[in-house]
Protein backbone atom coordinates (compact mmCIF):
# COMPACT_ATOMS: atom_id res chain seq x y z
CA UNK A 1 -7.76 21.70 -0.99
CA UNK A 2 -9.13 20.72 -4.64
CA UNK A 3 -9.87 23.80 -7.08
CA UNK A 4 -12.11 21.29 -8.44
CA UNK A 5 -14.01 17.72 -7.22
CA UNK A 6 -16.01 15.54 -8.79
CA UNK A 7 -17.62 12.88 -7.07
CA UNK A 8 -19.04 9.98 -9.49
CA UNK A 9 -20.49 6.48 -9.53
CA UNK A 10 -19.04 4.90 -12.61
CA UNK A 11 -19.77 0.93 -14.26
CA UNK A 12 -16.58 -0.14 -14.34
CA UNK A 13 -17.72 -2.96 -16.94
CA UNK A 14 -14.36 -5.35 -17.78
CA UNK A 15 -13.45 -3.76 -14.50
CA UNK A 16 -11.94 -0.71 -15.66
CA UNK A 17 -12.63 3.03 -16.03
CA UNK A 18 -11.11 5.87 -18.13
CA UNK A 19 -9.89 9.65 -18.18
CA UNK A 20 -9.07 10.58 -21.55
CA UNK A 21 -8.58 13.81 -22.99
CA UNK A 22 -11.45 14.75 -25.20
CA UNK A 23 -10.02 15.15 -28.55
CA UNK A 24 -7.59 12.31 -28.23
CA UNK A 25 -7.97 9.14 -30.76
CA UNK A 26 -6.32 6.59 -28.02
CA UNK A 27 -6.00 3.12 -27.89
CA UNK A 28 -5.53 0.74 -25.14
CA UNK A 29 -5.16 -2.42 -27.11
CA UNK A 30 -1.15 -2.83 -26.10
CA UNK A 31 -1.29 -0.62 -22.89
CA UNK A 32 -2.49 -3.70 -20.73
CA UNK A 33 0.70 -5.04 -20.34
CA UNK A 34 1.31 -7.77 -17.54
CA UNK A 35 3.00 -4.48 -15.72
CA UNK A 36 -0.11 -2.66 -16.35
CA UNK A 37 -2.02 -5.22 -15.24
CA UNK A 38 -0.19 -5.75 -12.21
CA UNK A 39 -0.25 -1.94 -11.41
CA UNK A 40 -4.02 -1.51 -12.26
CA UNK A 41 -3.35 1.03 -14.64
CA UNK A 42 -2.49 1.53 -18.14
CA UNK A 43 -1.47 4.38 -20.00
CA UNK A 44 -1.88 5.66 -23.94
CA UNK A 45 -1.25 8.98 -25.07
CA UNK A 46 -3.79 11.30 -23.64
CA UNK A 47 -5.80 8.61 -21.78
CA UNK A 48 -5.09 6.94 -18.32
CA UNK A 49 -7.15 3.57 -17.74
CA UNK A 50 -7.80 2.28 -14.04
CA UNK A 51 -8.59 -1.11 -13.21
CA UNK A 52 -10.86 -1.57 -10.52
CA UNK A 53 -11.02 -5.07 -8.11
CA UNK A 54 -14.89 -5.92 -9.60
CA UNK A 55 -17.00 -5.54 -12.74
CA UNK A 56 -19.88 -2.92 -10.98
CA UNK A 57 -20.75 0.59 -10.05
CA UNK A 58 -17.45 1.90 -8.19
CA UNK A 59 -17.17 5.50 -6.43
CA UNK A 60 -14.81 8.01 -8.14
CA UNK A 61 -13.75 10.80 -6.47
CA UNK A 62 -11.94 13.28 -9.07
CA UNK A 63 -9.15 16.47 -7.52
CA UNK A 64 -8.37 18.82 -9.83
CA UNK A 65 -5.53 20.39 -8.13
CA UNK A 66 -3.23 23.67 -7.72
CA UNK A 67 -0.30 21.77 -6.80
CA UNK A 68 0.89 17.91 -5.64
CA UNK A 69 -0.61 16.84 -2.76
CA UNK A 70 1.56 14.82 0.03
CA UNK A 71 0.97 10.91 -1.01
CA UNK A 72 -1.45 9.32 2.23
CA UNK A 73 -0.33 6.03 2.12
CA UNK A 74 -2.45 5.37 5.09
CA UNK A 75 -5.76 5.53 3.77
CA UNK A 76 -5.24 3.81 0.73
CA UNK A 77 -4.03 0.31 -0.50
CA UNK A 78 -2.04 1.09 -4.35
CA UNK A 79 -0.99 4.38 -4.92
CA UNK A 80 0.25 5.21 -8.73
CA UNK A 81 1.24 8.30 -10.42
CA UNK A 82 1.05 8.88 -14.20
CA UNK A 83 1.08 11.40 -16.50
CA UNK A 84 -1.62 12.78 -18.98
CA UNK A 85 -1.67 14.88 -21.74
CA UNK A 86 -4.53 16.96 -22.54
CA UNK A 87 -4.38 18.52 -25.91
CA UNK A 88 -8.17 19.63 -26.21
CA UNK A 89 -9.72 22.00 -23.26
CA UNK A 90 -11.48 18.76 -21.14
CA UNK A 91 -10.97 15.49 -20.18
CA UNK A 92 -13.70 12.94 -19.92
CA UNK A 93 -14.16 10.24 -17.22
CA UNK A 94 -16.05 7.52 -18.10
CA UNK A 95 -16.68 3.78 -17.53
CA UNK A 96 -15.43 1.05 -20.55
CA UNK A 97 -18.88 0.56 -22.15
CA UNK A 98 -20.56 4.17 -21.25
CA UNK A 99 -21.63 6.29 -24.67
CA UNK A 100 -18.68 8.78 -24.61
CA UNK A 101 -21.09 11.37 -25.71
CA UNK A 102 -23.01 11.37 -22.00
CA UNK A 103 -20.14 10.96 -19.77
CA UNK A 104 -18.68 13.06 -17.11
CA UNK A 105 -16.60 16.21 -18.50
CA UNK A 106 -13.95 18.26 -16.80
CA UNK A 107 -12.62 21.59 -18.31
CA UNK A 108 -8.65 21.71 -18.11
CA UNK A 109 -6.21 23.78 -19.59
CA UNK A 110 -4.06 22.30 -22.45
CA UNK A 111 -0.58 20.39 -21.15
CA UNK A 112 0.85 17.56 -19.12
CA UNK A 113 -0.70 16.57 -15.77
CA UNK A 114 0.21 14.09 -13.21
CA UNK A 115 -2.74 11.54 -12.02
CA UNK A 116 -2.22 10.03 -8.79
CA UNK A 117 -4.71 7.05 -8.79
CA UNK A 118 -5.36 6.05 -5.24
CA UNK A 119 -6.68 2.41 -4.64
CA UNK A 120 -9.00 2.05 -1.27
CA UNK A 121 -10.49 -1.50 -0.01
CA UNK A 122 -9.35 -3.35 -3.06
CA UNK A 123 -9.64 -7.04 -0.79
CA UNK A 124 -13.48 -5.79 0.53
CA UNK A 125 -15.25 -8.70 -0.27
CA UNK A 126 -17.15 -9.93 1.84
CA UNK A 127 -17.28 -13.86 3.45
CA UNK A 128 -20.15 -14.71 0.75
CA UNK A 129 -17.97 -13.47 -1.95
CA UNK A 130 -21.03 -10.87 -3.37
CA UNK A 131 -20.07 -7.48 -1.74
CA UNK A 132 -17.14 -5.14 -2.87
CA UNK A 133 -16.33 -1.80 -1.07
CA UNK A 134 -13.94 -0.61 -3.26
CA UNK A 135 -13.32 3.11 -4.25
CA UNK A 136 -10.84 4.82 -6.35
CA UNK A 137 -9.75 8.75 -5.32
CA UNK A 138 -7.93 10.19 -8.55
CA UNK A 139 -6.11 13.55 -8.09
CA UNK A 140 -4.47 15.66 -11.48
CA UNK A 141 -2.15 18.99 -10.97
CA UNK A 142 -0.07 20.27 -13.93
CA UNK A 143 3.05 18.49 -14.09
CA UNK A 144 6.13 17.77 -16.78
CA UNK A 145 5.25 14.42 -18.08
CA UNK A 146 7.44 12.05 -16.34
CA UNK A 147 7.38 7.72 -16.19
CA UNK A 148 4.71 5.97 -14.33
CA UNK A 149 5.46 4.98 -10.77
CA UNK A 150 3.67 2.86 -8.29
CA UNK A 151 4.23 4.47 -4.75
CA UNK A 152 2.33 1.86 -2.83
CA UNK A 153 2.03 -1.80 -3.67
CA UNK A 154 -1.59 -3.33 -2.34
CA UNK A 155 -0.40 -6.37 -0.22
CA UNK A 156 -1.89 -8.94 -1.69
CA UNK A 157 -3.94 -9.71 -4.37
CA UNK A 158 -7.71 -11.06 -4.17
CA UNK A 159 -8.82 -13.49 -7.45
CA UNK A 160 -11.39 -11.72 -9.29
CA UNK A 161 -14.65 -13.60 -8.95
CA UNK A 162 -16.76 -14.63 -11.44
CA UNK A 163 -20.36 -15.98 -11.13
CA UNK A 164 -22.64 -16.86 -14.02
CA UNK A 165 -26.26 -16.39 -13.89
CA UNK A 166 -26.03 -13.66 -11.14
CA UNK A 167 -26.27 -10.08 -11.94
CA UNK A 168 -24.60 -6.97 -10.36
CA UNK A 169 -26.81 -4.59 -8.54
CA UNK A 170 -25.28 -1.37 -6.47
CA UNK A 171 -27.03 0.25 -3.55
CA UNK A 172 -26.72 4.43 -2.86
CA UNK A 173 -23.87 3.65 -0.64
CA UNK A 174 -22.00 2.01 -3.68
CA UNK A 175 -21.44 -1.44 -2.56
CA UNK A 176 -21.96 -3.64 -5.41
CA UNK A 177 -23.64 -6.92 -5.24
CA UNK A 178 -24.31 -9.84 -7.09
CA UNK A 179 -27.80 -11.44 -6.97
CA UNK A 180 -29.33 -14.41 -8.83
C-alpha cells in the first residue's frame, strides 16, 4: 500500500515527462541515448525523464512507497527501475513544456530512491490511428542508488505518428485524440 499517491494528467509535449528533484540544475541534453531511447527513459543526476508512446495528456499515477513492491509484469507492457537522488526536500513531476513553478510537488526526504516506471497500453492506438490509451504508473521507495535496469521489454514497438494540421484534444477519461 502507497504512504503516498498522486494521481495526475500530465502534457507529455515531445512525448516525455519528468521527476526531478527540486533544487537540482539537470540536464537531459546527452541522457537520450539510443539506449535511453529504446528503454523510454533517461536519467541525469537528480532527474528521471519518461517517454511516453504520444505527444498528449497521459495519466500518471505516482507511489511513494515504504518499501519495493513485487514487479507485476502482468499488467504492464515495459517495466524499468532507476535511481534518483533527491538532494532538496521535494521532487517535482511535470510535463516537458509545463512552467516548473506550477507543477505537481511531492515532499521527500533527502537520499537515493529507486523509480520503477511502469509502461501500460503503449500499442493502444486505435484502427484510425487518433486514439492512445496509454498510462504510466511510477512507484519511488528509498533505495542505494544502483544502475538502471529494464525488467520487462514491451514486445514490439508502434511508429510514433505524426499528423500535421490536426490538433490533440484529451477527454476526462484521458484518451488523447487528434482532430482537424
Amino acid at each position: 500500500m502507497p504512504k503516498q499517491f498522486h494521481d495526475l494528467a500530465l502534457f507529455a509535449d515531445h512525448t516525455q515527462f519528468y521527476l526531478q528533484d527540486e533544487v537540482a540544475d539537470a540536464d537531459l541534453g546527452e541522457a537520450w541515448s539510443r539506449e535511453a531511447g529504446e528503454r523510454l527513459v533517461a536519467v541525469a543526476p537528480g532527474i528521471v525523464a519518461v517517454g511516453t508512446q504520444y505527444n498528449c495528456v497521459v495519466p500518471v499515477r505516482v507511489d511513494i512507497l515504504e518499501r519495493q513492491p513485487p514487479v507485476d509484469t502482468l499488467n504492464y507492457d515495459h517495466i524499468v527501475e532507476c535511481s534518483l537522488s533527491v538532494a532538496g526536500s521535494r521532487i517535482v513531476v511535470a510535463g516537458c513544456t509545463d512552467d516548473f513553478a506550477d507543477a505537481k510537488r511531492i515532499g521527500l526526504q533527502p537520499g537515493f530512491y529507486r523509480v520503477r516506471v511502469n509502461f501500460a497500453n503503449l500499442d493502444s492506438l486505435s484502427a484510425d490511428g487518433l486514439t492512445s490509451y496509454d498510462s504510466y504508473h511510477v512507484q519511488l521507495w528509498r533505495a542505494p542508488q544502483t544502475e538502471t535496469l529494464t525488467l520487462k521489454r514491451r514486445a514490439a514497438a508502434t511508429k510514433k505518428v505524426t499528423r500535421s494540421g490536426l490538433k490533440l484534444v484529451w477527454s476526462q477519461d484521458f484518451r488523447c485524440s487528434e482532430q482537424g
